[in-house]
Protein backbone atom coordinates (compact mmCIF):
# COMPACT_ATOMS: atom_id res chain seq x y z
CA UNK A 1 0.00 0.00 0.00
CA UNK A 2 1.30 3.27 -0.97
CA UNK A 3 0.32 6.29 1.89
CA UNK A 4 0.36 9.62 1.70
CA UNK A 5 0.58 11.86 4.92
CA UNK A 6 0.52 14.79 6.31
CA UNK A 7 0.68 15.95 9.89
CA UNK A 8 0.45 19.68 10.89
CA UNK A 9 0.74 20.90 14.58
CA UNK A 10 0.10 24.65 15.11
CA UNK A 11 0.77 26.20 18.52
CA UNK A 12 -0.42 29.17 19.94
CA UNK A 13 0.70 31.55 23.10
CA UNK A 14 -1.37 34.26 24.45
CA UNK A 15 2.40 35.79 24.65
CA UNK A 16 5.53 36.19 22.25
CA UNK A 17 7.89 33.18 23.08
CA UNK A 18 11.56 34.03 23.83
CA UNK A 19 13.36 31.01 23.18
CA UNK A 20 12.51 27.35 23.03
CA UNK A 21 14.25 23.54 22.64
CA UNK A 22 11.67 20.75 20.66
CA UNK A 23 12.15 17.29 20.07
CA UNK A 24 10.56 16.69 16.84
CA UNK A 25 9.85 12.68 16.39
CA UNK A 26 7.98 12.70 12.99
CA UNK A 27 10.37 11.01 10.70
CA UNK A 28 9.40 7.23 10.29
CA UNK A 29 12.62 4.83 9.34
CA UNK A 30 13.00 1.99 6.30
CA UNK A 31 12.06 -1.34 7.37
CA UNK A 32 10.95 -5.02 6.02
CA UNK A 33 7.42 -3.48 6.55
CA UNK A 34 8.26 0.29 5.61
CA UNK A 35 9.84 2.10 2.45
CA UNK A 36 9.90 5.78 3.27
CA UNK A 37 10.36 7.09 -0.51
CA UNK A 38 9.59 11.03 0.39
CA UNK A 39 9.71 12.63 3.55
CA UNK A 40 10.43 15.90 5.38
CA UNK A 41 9.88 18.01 8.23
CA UNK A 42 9.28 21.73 8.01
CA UNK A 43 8.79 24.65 10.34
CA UNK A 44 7.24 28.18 10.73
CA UNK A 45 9.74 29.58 12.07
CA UNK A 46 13.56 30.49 11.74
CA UNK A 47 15.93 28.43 13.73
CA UNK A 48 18.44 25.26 13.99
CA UNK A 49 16.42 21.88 12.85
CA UNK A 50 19.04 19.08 13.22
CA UNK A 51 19.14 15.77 12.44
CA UNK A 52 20.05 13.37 14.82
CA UNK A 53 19.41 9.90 16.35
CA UNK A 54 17.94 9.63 20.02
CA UNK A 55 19.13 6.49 22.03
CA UNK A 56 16.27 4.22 20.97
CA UNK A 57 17.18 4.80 17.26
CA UNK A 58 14.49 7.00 16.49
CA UNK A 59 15.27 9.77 13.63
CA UNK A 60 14.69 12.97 15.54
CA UNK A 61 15.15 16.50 14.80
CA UNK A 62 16.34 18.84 17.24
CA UNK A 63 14.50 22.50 16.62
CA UNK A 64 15.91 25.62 18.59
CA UNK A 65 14.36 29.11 17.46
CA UNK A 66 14.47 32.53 19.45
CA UNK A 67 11.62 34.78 19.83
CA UNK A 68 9.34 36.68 19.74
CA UNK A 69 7.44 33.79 18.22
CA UNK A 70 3.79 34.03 18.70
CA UNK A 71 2.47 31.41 16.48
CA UNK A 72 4.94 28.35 16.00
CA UNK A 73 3.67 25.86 12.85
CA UNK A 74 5.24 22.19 12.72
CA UNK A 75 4.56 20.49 9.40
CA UNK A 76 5.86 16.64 8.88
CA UNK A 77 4.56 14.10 5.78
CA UNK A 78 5.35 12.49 2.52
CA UNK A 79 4.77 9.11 1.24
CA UNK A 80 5.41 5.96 2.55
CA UNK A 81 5.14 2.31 1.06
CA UNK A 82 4.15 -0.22 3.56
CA UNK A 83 3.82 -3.97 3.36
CA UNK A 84 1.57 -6.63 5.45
CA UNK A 85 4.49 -8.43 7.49
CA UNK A 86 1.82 -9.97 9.99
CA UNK A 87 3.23 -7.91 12.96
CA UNK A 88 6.73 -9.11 12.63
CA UNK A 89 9.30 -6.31 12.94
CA UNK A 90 12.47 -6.63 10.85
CA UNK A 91 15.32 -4.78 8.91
CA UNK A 92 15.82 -1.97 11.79
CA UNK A 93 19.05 -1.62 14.14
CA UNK A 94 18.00 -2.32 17.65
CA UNK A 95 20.58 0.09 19.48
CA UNK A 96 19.73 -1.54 23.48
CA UNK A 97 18.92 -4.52 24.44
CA UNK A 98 15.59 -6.06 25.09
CA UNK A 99 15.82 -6.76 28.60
CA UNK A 100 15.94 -2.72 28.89
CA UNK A 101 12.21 -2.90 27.95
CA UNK A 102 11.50 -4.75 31.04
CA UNK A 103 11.76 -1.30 32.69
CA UNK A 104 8.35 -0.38 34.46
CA UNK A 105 7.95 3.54 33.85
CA UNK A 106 5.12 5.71 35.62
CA UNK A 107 2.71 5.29 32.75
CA UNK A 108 3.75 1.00 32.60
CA UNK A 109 3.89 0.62 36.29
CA UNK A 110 1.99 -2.27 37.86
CA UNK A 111 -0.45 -2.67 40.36
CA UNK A 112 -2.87 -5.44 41.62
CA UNK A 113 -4.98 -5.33 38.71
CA UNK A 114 -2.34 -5.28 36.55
CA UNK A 115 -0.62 -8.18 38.05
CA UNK A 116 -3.79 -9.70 38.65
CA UNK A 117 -4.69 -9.96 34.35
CA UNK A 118 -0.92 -10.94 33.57
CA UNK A 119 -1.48 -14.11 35.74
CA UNK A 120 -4.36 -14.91 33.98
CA UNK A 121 -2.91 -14.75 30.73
CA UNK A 122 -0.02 -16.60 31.99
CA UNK A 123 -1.51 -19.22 33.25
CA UNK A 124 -3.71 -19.47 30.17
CA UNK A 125 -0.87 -18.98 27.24
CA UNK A 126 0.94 -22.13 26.16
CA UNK A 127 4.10 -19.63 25.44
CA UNK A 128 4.76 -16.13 25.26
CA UNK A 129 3.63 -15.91 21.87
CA UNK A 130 0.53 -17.32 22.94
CA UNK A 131 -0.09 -15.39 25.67
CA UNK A 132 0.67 -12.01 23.73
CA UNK A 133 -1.78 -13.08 21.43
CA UNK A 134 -4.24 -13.66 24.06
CA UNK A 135 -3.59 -10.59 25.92
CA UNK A 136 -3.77 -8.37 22.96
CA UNK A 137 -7.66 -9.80 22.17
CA UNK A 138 -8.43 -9.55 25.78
CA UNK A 139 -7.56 -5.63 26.25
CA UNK A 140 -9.28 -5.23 22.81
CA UNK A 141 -12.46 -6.60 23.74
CA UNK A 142 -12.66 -4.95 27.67
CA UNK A 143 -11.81 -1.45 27.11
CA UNK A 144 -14.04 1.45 25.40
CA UNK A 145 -11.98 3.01 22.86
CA UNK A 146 -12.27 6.82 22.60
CA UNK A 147 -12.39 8.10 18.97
CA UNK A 148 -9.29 9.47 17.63
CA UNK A 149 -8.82 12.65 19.60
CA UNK A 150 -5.37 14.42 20.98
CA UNK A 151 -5.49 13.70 24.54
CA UNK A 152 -3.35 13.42 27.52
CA UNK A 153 -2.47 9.70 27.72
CA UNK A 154 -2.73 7.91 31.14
CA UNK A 155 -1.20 5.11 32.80
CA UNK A 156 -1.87 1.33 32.94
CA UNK A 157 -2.87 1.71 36.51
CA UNK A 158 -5.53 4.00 35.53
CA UNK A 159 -6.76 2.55 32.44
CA UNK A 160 -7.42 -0.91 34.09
CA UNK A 161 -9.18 0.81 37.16
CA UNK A 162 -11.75 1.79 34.81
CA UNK A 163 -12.20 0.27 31.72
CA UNK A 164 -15.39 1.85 30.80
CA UNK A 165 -13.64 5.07 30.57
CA UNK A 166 -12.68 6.25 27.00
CA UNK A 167 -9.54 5.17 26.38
CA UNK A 168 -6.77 7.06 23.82
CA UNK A 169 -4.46 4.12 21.71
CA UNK A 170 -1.90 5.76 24.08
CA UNK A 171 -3.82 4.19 27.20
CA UNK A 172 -4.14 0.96 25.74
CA UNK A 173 -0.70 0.62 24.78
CA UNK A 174 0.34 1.45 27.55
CA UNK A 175 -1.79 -1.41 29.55
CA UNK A 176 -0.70 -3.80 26.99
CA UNK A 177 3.14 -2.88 27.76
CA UNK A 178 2.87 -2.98 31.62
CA UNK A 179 1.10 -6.54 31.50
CA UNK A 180 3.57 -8.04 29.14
CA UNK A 181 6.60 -6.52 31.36
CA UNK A 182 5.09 -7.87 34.48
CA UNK A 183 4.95 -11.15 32.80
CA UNK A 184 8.44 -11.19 32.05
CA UNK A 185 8.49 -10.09 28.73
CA UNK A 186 9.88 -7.28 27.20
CA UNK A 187 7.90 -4.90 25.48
CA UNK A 188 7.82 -1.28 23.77
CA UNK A 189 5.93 1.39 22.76
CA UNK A 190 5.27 2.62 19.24
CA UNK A 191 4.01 5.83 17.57
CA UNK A 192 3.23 6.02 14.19
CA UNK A 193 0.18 6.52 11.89
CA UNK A 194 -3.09 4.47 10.85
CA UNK A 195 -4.88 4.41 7.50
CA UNK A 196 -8.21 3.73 8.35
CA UNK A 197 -11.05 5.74 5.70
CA UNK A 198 -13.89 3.51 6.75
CA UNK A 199 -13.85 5.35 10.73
CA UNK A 200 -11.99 8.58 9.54
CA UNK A 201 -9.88 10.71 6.92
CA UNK A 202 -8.65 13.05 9.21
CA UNK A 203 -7.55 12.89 13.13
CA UNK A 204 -6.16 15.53 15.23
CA UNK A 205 -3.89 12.45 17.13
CA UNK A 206 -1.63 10.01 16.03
CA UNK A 207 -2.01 6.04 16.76
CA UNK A 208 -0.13 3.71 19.29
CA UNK A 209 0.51 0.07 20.04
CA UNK A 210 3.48 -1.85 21.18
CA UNK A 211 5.95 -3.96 19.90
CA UNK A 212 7.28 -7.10 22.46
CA UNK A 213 10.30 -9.70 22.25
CA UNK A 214 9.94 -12.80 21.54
CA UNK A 215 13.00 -15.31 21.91
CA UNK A 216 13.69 -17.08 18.37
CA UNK A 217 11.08 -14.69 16.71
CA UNK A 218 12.01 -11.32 17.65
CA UNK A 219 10.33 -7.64 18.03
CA UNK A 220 6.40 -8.90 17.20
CA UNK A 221 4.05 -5.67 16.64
CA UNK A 222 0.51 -5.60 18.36
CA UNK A 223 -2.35 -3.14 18.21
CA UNK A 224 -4.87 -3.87 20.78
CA UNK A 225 -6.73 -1.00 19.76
CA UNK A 226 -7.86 -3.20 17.14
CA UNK A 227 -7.36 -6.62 17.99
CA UNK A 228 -4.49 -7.65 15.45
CA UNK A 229 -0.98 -7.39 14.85
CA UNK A 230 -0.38 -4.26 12.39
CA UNK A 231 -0.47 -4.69 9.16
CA UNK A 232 0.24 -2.33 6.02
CA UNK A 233 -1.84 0.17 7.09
CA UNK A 234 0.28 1.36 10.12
CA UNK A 235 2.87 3.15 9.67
CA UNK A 236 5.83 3.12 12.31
CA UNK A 237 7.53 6.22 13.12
CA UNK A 238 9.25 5.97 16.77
CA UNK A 239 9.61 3.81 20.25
CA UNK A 240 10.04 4.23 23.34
CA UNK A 241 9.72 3.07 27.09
CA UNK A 242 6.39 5.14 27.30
CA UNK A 243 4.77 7.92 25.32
CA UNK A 244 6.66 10.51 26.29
CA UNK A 245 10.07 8.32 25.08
CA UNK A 246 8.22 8.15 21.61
CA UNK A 247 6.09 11.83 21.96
CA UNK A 248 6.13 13.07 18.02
CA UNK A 249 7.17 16.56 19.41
CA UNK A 250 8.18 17.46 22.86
CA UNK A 251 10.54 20.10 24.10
CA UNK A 252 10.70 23.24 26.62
CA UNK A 253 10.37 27.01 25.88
CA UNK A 254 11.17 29.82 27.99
CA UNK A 255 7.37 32.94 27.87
CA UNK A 256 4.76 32.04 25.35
CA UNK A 257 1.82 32.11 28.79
CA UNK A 258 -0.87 30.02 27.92
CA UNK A 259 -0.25 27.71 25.06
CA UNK A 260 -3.32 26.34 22.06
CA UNK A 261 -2.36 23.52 20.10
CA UNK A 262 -4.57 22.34 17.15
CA UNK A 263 -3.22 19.21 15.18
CA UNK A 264 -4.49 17.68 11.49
CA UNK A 265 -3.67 14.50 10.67
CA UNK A 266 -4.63 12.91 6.79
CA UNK A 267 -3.58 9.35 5.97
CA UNK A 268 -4.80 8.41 2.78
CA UNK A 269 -4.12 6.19 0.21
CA UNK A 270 -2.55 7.00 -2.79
CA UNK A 271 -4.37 4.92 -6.17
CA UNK A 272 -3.16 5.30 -9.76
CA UNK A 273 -5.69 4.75 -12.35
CA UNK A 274 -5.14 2.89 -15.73
């Protein structure tokens, strides 16, 4: 499948900024799964945008701009050609080692509940395959999925304590990392994009799900939002420990006040006629 994207993110401040630092993760890498065959990253503003790696192996860019910036306009797309490798994640250079995804975070912490469901699943699975298989249909099918809408995400903790509460793809990835970790195996979170024109064209948030190790098999993608392991209509872009290890932009800024931030995101798919 051949995608098109683009991904706009306009901020606001009720005063002029004087300086600011961003993290810009928006560039999605070349993979079994992924061909990136156009991309770039552009912004509103004057400043340093540098290219760099962050320790997970993400492509970041580094953006550092000096006010007075009132209005600052982050714009990130191009077109990507994506292949169904039924969740298996191949052709990237793992910089750590998997046992660092073990580490609980405060969004992946556990608590009764969670330790409670990775039992279950445990005890249920016939291997870890099995049981990430099992635990990816069984967070699917208990928690209410909030349409696609920029949110704060939450932690596991919070997400099992009440599953009738909306939940972001950020919550359930979350819930999905912090039971596989408490089971013993490792797992990560991923950012990226989701072509999806039957629920929606455009989304002002991104999708989530995780990736987990697998001994003989390797990194194995699941969505949970959905119920499957992604297929050619996700699109990776970064991982992390958490969201905020994998946030597309994060950074710090020094005035600004109150800050707006509206955010368009179009996935669609790109069709050539005969």
């Amino acid at each position: 499948m051949r995608l098109r994207i683009t991904h706009e993110t306009v901020y606001r401040y009720d005063s002029p900024i004087d300086r600011a630092i961003e993290i810009l993760r928006l560039t999605p890498q070349n993979h079994h799964g992924q061909y990136v065959s156009d991309w770039r990253v552009d912004v509103s503003t004057d400043g340093r945008l540098t290219r760099i790696e962050d320790p997970f192996g993400n492509t970041t860019h580094s953006l550092s701009f000096e006010g007075p910036v009132e209005t600052l306009v982050i714009q990130a797309g191009g077109e990507v050609v994506t292949n169904d490798t039924a969740g298996i994640v191949r052709g990237l250079r793992d910089k750590l080692p998997a046992a660092v995804f073990l580490r609980p975070t405060d969004y992946t912490a556990a608590d009764e509940k969670v330790a409670a469901l990775a039992a279950a699943m445990t005890a249920a699975a016939n291997d870890p395959l099995d049981l990430l298989h099992r635990l990816n249909i069984d967070i699917h099918r208990r928690i209410n999925l909030a349409p696609a809408i920029h949110a704060p995400a939450r932690p596991a903790t919070a997400v099992i304590a009440d599953v009738d509460e909306p939940a972001t793809p950020q919550d359930v990835a979350h819930l999905f990392i912090a039971v596989a970790r408490h089971a013993g195996v490792p797992a990560r979170y991923v950012s990226g994009y989701l072509h999806r024109p039957e629920a929606f064209r455009e989304t002002d948030a991104g999708h989530a799900w995780a990736e987990a190790y697998v001994d003989g098999l390797g990194w194995i993608a699941f969505d949970p939002c959905l119920g499957i392991c992604p297929m050619d209509a996700h699109v990776r872009v970064a991982t992390g420990l958490d969201s905020i290890g994998a946030a597309p932009i994060r950074g710090a800024r020094a005035g600004g006040g109150i800050e707006s931030i509206a955010v368009n995101i179009v996935v669609e798919e790109i069709t050539y006629g005969l």
